[in-house]
N, C-alpha and C. Protein backbone atom coordinates (compact mmCIF):
# COMPACT_ATOMS: atom_id res chain seq x y z
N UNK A 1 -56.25 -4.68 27.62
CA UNK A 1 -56.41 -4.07 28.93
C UNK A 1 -55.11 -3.37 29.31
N UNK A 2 -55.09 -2.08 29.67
CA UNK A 2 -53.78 -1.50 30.02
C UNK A 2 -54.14 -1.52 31.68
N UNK A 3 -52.85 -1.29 32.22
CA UNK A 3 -52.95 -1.19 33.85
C UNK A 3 -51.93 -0.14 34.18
N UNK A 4 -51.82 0.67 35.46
CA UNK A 4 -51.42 1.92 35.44
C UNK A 4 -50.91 1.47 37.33
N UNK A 5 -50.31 1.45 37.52
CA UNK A 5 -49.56 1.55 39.54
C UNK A 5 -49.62 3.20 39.71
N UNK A 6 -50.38 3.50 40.44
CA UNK A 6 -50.69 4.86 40.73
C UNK A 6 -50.55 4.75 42.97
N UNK A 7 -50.47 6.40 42.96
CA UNK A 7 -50.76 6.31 44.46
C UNK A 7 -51.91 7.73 44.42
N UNK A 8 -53.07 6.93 45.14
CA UNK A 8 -54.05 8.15 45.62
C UNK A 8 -53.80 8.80 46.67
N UNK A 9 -54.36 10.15 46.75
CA UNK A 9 -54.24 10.91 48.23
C UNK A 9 -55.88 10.94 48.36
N UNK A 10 -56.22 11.18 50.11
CA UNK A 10 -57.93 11.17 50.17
C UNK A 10 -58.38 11.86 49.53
N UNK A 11 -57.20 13.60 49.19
CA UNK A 11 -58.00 14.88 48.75
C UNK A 11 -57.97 14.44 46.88
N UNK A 12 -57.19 13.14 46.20
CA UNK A 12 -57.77 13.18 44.86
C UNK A 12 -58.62 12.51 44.75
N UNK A 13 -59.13 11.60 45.83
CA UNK A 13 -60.18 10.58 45.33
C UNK A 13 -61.53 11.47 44.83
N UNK A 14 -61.87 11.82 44.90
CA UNK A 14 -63.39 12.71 44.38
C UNK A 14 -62.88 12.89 42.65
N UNK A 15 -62.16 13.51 42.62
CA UNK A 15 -61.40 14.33 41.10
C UNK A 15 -61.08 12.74 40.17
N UNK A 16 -60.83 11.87 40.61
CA UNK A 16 -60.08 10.62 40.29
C UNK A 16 -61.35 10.19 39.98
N UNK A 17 -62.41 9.85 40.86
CA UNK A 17 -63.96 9.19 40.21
C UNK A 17 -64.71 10.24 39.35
N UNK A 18 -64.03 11.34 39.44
CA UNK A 18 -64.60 11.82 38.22
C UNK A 18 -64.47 11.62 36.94
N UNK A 19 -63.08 11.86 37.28
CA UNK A 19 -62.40 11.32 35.69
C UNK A 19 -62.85 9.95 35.08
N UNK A 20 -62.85 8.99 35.94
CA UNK A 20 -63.13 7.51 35.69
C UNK A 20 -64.67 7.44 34.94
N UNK A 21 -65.70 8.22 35.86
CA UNK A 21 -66.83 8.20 35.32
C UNK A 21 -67.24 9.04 34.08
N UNK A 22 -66.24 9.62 33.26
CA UNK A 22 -65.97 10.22 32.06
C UNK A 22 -65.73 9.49 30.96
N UNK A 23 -65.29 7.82 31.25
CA UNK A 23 -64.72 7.32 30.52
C UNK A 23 -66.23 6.15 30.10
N UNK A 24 -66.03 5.65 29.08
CA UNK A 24 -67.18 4.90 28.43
C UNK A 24 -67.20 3.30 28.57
N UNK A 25 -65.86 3.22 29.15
CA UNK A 25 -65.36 1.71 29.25
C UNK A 25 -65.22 1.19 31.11
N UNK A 26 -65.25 -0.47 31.22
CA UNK A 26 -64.94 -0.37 32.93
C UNK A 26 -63.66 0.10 33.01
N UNK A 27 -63.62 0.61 34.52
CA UNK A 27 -62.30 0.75 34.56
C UNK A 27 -62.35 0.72 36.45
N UNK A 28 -61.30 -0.44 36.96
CA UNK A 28 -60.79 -1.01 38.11
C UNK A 28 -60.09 -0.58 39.07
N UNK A 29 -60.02 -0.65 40.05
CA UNK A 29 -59.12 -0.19 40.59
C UNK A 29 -58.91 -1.33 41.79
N UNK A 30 -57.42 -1.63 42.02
CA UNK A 30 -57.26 -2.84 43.02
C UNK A 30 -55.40 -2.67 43.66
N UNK A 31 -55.64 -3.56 44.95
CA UNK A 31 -54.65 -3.86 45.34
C UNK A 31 -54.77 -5.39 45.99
N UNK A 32 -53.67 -5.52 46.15
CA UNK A 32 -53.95 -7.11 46.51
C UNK A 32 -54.87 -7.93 46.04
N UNK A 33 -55.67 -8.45 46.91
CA UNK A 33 -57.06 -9.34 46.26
C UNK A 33 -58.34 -8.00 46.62
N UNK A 34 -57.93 -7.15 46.37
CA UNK A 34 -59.05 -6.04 46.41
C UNK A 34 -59.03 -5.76 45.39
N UNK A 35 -60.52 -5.63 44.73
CA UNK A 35 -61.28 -5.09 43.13
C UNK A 35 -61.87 -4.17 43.59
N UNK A 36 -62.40 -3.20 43.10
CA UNK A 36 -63.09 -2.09 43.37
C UNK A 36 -63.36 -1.72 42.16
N UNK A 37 -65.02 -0.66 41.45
CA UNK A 37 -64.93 -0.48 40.82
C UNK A 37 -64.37 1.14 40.63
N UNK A 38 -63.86 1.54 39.93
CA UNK A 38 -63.15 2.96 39.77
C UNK A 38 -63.97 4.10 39.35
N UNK A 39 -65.38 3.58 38.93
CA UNK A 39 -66.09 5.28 39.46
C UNK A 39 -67.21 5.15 40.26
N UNK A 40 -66.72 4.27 41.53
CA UNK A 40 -67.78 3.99 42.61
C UNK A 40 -66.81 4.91 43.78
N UNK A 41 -67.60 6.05 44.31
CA UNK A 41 -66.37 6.85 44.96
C UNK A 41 -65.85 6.39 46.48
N UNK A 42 -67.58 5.23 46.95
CA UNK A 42 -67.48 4.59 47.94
C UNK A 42 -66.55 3.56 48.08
N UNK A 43 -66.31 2.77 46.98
CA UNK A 43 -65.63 1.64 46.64
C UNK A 43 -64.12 2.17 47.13
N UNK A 44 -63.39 3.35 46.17
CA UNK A 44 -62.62 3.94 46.38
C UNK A 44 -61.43 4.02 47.43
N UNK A 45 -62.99 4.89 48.19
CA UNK A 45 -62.71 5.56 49.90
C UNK A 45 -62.39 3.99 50.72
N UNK A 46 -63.08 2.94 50.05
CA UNK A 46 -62.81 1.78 51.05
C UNK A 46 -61.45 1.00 51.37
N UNK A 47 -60.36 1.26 49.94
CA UNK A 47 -59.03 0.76 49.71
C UNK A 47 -58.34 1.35 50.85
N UNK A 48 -57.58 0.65 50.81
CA UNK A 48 -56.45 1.65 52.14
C UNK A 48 -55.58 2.14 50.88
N UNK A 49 -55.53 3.64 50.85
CA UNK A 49 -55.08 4.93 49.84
C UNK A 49 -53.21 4.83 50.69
N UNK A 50 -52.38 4.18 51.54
CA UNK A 50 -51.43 4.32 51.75
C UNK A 50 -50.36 2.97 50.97
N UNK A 51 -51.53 2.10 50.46
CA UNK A 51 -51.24 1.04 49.30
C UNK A 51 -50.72 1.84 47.75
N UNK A 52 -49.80 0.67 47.07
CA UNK A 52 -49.34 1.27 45.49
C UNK A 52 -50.97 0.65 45.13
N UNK A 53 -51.89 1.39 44.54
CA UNK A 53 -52.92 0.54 43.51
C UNK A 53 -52.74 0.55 42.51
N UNK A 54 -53.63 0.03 41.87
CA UNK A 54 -53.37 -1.31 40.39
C UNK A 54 -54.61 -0.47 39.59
N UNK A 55 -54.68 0.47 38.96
CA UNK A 55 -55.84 1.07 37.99
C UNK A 55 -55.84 0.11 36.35
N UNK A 56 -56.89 -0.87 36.37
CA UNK A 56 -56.93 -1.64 35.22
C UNK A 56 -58.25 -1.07 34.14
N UNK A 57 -57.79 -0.34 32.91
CA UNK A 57 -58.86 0.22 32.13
C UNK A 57 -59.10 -0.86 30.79
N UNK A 58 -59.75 -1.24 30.74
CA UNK A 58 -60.96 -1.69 29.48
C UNK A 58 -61.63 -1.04 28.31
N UNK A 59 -60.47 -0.14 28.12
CA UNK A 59 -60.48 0.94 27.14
C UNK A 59 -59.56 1.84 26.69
N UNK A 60 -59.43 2.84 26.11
CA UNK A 60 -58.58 3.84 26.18
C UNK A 60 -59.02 5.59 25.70
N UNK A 61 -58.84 6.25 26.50
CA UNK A 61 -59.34 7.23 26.51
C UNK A 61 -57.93 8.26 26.84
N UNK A 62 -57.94 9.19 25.66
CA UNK A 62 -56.54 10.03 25.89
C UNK A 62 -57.14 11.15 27.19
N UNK A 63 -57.88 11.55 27.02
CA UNK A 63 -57.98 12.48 28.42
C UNK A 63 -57.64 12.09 29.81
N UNK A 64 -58.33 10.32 30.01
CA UNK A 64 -58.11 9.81 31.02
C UNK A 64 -57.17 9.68 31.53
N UNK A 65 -56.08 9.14 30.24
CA UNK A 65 -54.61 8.93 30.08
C UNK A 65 -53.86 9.79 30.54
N UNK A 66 -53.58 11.01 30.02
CA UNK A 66 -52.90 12.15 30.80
C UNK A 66 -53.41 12.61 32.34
N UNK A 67 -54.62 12.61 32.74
CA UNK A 67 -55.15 12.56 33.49
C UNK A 67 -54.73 11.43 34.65
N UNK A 68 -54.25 10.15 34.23
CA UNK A 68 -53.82 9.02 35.16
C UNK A 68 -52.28 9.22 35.57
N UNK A 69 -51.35 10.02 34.17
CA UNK A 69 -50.09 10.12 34.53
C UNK A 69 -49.65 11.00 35.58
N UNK A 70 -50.77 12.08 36.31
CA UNK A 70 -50.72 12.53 37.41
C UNK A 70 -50.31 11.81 38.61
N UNK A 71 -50.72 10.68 38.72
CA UNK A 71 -50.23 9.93 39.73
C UNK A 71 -49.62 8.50 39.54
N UNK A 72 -49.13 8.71 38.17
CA UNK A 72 -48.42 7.00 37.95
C UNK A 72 -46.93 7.46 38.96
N UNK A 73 -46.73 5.82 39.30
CA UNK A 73 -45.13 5.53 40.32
C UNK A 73 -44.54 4.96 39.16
N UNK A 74 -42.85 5.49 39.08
CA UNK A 74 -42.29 5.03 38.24
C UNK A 74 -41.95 3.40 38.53
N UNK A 75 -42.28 2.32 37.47
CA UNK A 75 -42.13 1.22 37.77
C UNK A 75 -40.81 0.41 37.14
């Protein structure tokens, strides 16, 4: 399982469940004791987006990958 600390803005969440729902494997998205799934766009919209989130993938997919380093925080 790889995991990724990213920060969303409202205007990437749409583009962000896209990408997710591209991928063939689950893939998470959380903060705190919040799970969400990552190409549910409702799920998403429900996190508070001013949180660092926790993107946990169950796979690996190079498109996704470059695609996630758009918004990784350096850790």
């Amino acid at each position: 399982m790889m995991t990724h600390k990213i920060r969303l803005k409202l205007d990437d969440v749409n583009e962000f469940v896209s990408a997710a729902a591209k991928c063939d494997f689950d893939i998470d998205i959380s903060y705190n004791r919040f799970v969400v799934d990552a190409k549910s766009i409702i799920g998403v919209l429900g996190l508070d987006l001013n949180q660092i989130l926790t993107v946990s993938c169950n796979g690996y997919d190079s498109e996704f990958e470059k695609y996630m380093s758009r918004f990784a925080l350096a850790c």
